[in-house]
PDB file of N, CA and C in Angstrom:
ATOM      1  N   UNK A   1     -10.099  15.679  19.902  1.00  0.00           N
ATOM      2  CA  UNK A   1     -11.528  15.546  19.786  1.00  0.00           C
ATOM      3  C   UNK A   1     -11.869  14.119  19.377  1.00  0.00           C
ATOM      4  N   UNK A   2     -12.819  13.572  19.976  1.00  0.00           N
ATOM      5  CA  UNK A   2     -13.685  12.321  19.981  1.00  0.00           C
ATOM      6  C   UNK A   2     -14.943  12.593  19.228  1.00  0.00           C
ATOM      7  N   UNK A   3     -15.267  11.387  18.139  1.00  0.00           N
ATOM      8  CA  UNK A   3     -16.086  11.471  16.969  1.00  0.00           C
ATOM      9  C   UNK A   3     -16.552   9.969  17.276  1.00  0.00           C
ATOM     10  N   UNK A   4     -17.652   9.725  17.703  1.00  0.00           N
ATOM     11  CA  UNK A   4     -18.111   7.890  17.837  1.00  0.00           C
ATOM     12  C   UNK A   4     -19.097   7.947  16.561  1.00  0.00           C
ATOM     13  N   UNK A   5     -19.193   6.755  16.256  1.00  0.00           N
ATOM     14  CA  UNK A   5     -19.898   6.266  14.970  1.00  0.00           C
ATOM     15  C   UNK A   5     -21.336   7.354  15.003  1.00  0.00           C
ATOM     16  N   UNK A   6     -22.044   6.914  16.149  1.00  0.00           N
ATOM     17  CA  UNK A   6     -23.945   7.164  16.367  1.00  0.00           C
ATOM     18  C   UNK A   6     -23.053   8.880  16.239  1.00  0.00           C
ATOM     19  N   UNK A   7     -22.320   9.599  16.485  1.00  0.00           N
ATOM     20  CA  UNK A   7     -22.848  11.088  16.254  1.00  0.00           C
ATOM     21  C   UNK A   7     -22.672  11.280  14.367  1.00  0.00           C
ATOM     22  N   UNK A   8     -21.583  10.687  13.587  1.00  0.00           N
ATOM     23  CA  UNK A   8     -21.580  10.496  12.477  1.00  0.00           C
ATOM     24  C   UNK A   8     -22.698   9.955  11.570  1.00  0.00           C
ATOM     25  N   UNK A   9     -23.650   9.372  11.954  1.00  0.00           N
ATOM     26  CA  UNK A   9     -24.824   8.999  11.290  1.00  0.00           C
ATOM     27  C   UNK A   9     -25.522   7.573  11.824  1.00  0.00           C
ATOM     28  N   UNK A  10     -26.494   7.222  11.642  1.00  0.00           N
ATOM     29  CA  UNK A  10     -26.988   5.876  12.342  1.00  0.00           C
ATOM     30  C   UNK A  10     -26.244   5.064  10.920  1.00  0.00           C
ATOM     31  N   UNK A  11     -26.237   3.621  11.647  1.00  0.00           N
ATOM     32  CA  UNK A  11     -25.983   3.065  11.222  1.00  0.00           C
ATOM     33  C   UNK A  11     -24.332   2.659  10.650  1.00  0.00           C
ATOM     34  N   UNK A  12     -23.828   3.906  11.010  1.00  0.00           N
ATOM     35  CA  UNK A  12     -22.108   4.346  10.519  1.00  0.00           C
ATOM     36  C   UNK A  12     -21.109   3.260  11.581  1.00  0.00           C
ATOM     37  N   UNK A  13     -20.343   2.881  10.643  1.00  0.00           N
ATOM     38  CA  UNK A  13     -19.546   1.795  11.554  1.00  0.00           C
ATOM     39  C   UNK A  13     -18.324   1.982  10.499  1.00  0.00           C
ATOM     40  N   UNK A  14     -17.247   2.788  12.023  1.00  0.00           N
ATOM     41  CA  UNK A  14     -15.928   3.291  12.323  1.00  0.00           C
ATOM     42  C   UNK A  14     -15.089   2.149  11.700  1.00  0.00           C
ATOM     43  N   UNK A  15     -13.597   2.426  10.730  1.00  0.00           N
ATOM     44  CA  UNK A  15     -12.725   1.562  10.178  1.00  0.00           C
ATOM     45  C   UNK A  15     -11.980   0.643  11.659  1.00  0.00           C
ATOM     46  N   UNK A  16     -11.846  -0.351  11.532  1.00  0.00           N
ATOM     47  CA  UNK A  16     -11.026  -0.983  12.856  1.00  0.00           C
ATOM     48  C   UNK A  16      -9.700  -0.481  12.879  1.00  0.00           C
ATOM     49  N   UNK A  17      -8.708   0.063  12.412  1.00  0.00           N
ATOM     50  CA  UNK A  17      -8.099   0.737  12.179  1.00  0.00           C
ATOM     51  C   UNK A  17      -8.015   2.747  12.127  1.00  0.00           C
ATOM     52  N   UNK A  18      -8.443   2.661  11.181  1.00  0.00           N
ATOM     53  CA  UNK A  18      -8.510   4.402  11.074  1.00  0.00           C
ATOM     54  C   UNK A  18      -9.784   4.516  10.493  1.00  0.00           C
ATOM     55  N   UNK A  19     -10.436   5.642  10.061  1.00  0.00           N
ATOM     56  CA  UNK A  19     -11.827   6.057   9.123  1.00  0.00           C
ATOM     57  C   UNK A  19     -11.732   7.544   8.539  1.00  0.00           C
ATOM     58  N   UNK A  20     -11.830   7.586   7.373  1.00  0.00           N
ATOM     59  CA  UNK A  20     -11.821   8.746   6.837  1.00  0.00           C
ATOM     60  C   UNK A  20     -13.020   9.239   6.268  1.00  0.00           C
ATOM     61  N   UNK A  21     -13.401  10.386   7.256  1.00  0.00           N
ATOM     62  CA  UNK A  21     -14.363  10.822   7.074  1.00  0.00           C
ATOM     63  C   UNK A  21     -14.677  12.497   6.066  1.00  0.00           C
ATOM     64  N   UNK A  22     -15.284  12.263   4.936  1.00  0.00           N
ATOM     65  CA  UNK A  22     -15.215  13.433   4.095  1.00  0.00           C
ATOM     66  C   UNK A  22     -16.409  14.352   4.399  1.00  0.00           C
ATOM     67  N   UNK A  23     -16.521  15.467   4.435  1.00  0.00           N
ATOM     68  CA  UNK A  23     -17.905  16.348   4.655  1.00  0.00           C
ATOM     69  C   UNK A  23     -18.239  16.841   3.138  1.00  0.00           C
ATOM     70  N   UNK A  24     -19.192  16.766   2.632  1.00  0.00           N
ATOM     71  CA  UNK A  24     -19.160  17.176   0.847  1.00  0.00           C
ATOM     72  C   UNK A  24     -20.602  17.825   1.557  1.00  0.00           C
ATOM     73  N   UNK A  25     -21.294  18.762  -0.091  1.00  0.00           N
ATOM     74  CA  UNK A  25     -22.115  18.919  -0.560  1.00  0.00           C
ATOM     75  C   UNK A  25     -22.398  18.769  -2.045  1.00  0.00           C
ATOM     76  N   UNK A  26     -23.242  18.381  -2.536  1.00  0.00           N
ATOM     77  CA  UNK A  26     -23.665  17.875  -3.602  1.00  0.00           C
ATOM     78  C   UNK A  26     -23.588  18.586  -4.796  1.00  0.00           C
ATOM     79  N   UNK A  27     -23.299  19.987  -5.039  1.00  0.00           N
ATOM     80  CA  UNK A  27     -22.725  20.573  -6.119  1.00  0.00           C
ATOM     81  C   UNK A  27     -21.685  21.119  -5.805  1.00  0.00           C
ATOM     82  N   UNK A  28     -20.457  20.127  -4.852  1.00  0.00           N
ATOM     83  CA  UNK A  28     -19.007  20.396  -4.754  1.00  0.00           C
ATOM     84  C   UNK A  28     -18.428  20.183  -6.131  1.00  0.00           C
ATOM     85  N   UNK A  29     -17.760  19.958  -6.855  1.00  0.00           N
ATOM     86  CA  UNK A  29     -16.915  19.595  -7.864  1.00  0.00           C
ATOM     87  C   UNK A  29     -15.523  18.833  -7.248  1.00  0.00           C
ATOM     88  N   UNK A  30     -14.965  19.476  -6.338  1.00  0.00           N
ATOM     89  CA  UNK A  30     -13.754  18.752  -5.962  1.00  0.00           C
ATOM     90  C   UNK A  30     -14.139  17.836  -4.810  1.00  0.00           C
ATOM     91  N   UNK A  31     -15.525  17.437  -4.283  1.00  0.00           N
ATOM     92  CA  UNK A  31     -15.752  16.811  -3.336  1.00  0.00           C
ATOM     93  C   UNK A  31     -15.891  14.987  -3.797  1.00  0.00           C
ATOM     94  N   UNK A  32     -16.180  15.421  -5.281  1.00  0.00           N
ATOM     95  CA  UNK A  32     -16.610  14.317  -6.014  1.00  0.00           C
ATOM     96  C   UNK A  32     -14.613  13.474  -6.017  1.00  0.00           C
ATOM     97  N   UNK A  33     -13.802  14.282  -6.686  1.00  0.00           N
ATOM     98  CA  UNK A  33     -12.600  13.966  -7.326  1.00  0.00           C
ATOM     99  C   UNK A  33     -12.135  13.130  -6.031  1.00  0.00           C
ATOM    100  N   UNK A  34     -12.544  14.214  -4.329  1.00  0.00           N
ATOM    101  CA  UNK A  34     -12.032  13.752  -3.015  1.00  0.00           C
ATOM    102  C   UNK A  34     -12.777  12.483  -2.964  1.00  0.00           C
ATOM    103  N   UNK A  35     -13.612  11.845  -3.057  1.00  0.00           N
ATOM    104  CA  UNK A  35     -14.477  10.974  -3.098  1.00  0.00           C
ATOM    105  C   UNK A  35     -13.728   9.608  -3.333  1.00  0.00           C
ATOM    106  N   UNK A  36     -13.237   9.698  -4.524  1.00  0.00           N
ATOM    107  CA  UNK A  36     -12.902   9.002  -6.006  1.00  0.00           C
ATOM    108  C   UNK A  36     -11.263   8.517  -4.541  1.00  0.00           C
ATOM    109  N   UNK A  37     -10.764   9.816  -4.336  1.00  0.00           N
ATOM    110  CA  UNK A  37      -8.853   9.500  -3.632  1.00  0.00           C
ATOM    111  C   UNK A  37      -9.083   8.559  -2.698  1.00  0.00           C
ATOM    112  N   UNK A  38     -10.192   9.496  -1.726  1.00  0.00           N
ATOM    113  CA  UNK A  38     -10.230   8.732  -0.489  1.00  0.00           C
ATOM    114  C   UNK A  38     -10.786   6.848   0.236  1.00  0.00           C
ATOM    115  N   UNK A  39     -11.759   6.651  -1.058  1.00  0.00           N
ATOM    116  CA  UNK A  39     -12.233   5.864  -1.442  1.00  0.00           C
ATOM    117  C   UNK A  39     -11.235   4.858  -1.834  1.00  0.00           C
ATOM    118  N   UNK A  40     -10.476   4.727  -2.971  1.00  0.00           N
ATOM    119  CA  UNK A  40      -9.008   4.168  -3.305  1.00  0.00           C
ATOM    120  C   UNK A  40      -8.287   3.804  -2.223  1.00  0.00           C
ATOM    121  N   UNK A  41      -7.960   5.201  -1.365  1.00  0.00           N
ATOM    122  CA  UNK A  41      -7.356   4.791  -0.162  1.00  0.00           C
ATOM    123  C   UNK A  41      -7.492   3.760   0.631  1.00  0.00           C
ATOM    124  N   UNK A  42      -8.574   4.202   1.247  1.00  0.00           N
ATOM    125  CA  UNK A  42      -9.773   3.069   2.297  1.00  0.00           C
ATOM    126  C   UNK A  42      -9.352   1.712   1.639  1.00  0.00           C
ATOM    127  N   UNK A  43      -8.949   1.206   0.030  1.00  0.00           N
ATOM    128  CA  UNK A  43      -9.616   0.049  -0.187  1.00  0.00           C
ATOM    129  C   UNK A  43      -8.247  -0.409  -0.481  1.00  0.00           C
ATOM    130  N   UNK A  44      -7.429   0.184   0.164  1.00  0.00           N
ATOM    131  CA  UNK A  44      -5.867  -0.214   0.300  1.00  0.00           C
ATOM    132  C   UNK A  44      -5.378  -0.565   1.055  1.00  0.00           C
ATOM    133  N   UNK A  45      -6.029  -0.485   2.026  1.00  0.00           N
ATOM    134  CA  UNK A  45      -5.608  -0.636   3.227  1.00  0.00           C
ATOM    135  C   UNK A  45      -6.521  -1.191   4.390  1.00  0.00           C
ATOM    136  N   UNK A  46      -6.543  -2.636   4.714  1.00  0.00           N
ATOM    137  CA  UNK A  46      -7.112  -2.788   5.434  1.00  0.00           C
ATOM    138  C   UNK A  46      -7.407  -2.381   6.580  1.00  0.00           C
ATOM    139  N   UNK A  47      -8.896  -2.466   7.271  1.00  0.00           N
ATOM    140  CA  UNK A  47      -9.194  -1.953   8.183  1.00  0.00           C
ATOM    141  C   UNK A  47      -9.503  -0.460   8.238  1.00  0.00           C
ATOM    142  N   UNK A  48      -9.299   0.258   7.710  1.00  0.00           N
ATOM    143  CA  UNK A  48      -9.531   1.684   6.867  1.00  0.00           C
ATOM    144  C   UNK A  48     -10.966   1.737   6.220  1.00  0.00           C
ATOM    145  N   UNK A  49     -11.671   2.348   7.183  1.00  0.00           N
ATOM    146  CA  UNK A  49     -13.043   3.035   6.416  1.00  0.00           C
ATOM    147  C   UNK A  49     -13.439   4.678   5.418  1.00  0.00           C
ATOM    148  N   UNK A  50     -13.898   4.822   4.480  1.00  0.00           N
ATOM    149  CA  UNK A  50     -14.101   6.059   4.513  1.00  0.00           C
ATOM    150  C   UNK A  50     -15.655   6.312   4.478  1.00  0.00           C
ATOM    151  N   UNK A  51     -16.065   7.008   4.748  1.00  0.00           N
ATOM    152  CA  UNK A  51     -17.628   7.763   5.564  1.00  0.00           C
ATOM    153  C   UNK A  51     -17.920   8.994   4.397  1.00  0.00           C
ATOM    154  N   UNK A  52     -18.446   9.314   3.456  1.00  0.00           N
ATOM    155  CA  UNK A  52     -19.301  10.549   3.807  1.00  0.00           C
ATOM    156  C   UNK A  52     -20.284  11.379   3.938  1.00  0.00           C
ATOM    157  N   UNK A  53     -19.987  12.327   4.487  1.00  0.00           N
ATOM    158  CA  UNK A  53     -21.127  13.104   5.285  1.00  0.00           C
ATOM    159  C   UNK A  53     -21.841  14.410   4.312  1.00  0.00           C
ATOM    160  N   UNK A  54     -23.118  14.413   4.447  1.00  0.00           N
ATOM    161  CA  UNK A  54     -23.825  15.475   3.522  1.00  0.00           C
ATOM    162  C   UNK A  54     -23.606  16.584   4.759  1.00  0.00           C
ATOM    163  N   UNK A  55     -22.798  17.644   4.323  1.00  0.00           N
ATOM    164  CA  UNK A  55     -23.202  18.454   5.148  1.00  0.00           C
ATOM    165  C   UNK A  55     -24.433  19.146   5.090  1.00  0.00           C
ATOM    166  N   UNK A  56     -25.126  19.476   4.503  1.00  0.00           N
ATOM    167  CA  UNK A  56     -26.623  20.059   4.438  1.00  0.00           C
ATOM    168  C   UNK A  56     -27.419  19.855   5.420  1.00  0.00           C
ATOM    169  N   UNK A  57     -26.997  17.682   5.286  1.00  0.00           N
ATOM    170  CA  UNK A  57     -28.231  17.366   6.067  1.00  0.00           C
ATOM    171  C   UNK A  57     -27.719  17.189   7.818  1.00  0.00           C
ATOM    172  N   UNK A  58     -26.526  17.312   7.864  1.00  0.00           N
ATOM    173  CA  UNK A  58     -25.797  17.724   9.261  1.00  0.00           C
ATOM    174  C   UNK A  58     -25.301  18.678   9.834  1.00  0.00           C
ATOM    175  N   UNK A  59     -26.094  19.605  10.025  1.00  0.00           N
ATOM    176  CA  UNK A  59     -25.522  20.937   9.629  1.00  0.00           C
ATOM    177  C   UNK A  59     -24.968  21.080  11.307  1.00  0.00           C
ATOM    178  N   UNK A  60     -25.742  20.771  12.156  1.00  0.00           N
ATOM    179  CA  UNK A  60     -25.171  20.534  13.899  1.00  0.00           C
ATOM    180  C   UNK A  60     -23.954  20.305  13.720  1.00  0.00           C
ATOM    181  N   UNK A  61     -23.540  18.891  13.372  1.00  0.00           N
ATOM    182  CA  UNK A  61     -22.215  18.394  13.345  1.00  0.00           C
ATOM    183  C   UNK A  61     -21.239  19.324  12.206  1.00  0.00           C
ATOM    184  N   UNK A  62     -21.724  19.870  11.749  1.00  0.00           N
ATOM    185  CA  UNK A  62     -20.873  20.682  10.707  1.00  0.00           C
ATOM    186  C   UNK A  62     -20.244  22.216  11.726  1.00  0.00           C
ATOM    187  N   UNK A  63     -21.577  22.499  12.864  1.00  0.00           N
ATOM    188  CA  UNK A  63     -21.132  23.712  13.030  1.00  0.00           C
ATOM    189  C   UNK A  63     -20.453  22.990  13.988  1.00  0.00           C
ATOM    190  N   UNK A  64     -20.507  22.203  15.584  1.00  0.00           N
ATOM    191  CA  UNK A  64     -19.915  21.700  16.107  1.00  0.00           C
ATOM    192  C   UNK A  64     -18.092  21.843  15.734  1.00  0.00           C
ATOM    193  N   UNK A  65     -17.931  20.868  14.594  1.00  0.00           N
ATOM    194  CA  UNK A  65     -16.659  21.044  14.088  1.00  0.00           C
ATOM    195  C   UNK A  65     -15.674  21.766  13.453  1.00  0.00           C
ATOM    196  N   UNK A  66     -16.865  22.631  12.937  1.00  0.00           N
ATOM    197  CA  UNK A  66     -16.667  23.961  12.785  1.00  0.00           C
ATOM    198  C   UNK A  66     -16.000  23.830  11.476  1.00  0.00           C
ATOM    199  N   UNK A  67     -16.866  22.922  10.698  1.00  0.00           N
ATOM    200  CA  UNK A  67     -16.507  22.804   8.749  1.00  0.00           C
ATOM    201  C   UNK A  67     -16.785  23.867   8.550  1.00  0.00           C
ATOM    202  N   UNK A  68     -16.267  24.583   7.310  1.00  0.00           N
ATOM    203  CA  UNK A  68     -16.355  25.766   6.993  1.00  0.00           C
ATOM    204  C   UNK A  68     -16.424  25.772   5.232  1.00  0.00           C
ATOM    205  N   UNK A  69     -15.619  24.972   5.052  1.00  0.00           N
ATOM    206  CA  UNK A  69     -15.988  24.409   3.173  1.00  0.00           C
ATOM    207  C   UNK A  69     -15.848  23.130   3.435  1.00  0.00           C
ATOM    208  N   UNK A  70     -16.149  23.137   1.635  1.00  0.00           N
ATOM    209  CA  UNK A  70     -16.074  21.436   1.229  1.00  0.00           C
ATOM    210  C   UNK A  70     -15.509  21.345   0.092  1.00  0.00           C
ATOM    211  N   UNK A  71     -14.748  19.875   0.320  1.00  0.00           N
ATOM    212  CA  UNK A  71     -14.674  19.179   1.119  1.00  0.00           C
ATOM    213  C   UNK A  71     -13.558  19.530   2.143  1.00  0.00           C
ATOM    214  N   UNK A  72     -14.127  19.155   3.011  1.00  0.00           N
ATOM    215  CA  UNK A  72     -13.391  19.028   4.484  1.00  0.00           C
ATOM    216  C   UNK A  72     -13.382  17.565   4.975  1.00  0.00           C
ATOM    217  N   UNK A  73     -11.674  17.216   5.388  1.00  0.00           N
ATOM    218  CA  UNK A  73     -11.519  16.023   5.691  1.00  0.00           C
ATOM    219  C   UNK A  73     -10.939  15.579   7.071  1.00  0.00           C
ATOM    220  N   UNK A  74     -11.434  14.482   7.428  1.00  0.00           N
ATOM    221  CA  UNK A  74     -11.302  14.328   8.899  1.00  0.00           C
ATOM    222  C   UNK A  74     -10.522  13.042   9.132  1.00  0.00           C
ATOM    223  N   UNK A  75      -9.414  12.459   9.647  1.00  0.00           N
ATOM    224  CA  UNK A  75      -9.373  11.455   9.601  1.00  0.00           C
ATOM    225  C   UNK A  75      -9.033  10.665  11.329  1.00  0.00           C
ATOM    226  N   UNK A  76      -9.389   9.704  11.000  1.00  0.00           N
ATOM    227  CA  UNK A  76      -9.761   9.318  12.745  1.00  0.00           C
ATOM    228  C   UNK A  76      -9.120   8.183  13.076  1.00  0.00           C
ATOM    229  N   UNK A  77      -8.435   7.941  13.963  1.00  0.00           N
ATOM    230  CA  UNK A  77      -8.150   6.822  14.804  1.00  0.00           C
ATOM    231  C   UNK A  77      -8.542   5.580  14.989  1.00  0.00           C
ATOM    232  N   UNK A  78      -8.285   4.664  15.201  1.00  0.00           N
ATOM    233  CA  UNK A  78      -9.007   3.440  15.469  1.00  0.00           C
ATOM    234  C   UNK A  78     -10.086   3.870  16.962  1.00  0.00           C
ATOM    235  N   UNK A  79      -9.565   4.960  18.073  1.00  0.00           N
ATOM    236  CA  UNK A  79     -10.731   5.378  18.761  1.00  0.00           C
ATOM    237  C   UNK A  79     -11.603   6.582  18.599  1.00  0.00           C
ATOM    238  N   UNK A  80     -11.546   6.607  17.452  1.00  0.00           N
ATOM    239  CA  UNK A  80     -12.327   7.959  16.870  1.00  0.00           C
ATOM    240  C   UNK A  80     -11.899   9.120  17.408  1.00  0.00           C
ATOM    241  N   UNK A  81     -10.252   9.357  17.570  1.00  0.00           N
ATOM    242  CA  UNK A  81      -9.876  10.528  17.752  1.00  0.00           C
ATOM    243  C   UNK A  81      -9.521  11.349  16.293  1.00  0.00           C
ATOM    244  N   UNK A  82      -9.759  12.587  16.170  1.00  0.00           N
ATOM    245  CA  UNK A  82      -9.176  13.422  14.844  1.00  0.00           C
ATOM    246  C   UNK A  82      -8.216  13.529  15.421  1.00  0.00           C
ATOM    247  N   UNK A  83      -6.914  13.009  14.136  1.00  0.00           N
ATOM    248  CA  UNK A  83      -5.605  13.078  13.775  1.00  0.00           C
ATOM    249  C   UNK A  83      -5.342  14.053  13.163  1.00  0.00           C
ATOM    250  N   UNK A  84      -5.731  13.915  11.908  1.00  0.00           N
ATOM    251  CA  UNK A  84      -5.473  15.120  11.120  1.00  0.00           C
ATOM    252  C   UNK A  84      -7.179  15.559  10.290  1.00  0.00           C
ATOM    253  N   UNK A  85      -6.790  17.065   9.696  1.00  0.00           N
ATOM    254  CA  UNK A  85      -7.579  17.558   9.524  1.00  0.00           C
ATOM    255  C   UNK A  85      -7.334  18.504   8.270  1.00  0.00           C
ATOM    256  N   UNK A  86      -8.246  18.048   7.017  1.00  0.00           N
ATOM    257  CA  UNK A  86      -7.619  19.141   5.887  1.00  0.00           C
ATOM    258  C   UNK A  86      -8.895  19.480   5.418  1.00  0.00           C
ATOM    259  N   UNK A  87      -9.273  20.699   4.512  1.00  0.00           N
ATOM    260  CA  UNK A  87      -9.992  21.325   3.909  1.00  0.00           C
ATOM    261  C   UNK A  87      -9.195  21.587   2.267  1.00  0.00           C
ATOM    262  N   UNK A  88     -10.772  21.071   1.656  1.00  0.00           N
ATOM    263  CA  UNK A  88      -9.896  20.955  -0.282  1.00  0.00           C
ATOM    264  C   UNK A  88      -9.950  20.216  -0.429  1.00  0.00           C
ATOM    265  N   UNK A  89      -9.497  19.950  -1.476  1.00  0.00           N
ATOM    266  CA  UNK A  89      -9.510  18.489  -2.583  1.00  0.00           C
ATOM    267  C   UNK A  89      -8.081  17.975  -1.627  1.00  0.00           C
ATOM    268  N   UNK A  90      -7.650  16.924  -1.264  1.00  0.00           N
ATOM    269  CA  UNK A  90      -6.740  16.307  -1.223  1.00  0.00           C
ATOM    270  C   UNK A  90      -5.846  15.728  -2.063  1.00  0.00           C
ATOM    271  N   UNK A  91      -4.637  15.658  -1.710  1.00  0.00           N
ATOM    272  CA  UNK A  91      -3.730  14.784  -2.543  1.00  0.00           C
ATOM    273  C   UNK A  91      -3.424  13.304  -1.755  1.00  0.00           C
ATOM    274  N   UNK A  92      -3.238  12.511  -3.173  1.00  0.00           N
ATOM    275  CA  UNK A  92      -3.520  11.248  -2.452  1.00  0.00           C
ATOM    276  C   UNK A  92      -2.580  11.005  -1.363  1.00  0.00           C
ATOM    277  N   UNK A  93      -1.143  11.059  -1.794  1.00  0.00           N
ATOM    278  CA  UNK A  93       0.161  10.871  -0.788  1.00  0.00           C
ATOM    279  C   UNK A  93      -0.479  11.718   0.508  1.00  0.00           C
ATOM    280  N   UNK A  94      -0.810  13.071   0.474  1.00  0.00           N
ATOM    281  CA  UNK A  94      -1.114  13.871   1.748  1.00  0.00           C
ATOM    282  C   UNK A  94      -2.303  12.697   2.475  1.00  0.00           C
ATOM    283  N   UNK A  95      -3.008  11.933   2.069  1.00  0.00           N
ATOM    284  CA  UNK A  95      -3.972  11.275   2.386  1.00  0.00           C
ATOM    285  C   UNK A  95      -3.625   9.578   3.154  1.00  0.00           C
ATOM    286  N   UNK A  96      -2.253   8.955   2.286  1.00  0.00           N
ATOM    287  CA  UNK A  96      -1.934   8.134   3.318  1.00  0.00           C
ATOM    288  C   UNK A  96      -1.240   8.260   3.959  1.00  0.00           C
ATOM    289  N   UNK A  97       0.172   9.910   3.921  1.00  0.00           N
ATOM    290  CA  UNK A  97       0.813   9.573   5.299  1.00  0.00           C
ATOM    291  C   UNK A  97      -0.091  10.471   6.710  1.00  0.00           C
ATOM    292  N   UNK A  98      -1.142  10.938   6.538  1.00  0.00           N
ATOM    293  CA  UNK A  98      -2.682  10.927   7.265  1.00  0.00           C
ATOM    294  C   UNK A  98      -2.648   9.773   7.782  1.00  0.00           C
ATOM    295  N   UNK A  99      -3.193   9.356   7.277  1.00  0.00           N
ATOM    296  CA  UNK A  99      -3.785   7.257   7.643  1.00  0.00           C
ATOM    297  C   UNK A  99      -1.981   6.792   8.212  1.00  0.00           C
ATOM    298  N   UNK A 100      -1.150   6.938   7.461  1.00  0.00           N
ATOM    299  CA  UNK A 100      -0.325   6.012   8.003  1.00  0.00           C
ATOM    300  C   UNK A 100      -0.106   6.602  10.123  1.00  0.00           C
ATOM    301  N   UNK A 101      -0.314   8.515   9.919  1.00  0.00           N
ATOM    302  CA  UNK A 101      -0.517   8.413  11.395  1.00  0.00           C
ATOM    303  C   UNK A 101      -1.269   8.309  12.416  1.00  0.00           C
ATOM    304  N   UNK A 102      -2.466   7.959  11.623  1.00  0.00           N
ATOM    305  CA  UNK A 102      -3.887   7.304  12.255  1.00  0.00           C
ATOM    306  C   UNK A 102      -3.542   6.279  12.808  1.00  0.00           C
ATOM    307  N   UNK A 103      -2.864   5.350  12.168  1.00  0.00           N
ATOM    308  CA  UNK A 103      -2.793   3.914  12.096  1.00  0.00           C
ATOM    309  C   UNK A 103      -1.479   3.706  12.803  1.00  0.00           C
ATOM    310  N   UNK A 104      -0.502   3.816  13.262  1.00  0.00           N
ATOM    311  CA  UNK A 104       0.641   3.378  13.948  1.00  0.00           C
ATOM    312  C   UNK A 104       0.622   4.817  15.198  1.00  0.00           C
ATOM    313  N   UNK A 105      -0.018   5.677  15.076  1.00  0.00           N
ATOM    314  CA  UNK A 105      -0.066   6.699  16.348  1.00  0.00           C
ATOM    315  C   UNK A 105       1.025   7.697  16.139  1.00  0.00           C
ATOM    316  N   UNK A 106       0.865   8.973  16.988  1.00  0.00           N
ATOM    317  CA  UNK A 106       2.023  10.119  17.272  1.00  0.00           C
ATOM    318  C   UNK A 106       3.141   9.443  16.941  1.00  0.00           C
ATOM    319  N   UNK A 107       3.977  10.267  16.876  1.00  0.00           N
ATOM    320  CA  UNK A 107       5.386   9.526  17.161  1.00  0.00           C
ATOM    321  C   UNK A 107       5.632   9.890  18.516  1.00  0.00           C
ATOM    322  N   UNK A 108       6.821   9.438  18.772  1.00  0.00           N
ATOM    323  CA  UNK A 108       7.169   9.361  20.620  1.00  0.00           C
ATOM    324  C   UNK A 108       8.402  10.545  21.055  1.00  0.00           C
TER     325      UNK A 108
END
């Protein structure tokens, strides 16, 4: 699946590398903690964006993808393909070897 910036929100501009995109709602508790990981991440790694998304106010793109809790995490390609895909609080390690296969591709 293909995710371009304009369906993620106006103005949203994709990591040149990978982008990690979080879906929260605002009295998540663990969406906040996911916030805090993914954020860290992103700022480790160049070229690495992280995005997130109110689901409330996206609720199209929520059913589309078919989020189901929060947080739900998406992480994307340098062509906005979903790589991987987790629901929950994340762990950080689960979070860069994510990105690390965003970022160097499948294996062969």
């Amino acid at each position: 699946m293909l995710l371009s910036a304009a369906e993620l929100g106006e103005g949203v501009v994709l990591g040149e590398r990978a982008t990690l995109v979080q879906f929260s709602t605002a009295f998540c508790q663990p969406c906040r903690a996911t916030r805090r990981v993914l954020a860290e991440v992103a700022a480790m790694v160049p070229g690495v964006a992280h995005l997130e998304v109110d689901a409330e106010q996206r609720l199209e793109l929520v059913r589309r993808l078919e989020v189901v809790r929060t947080p739900t995490v998406l992480v994307l390609d340098a062509a906005g393909r979903v790589v991987r895909r987790a629901a929950g609080q994340p762990r950080r390690a689960d979070v860069i070897a994510a990105l690390g296969r965003a970022v160097t591709g499948p294996p062969a």
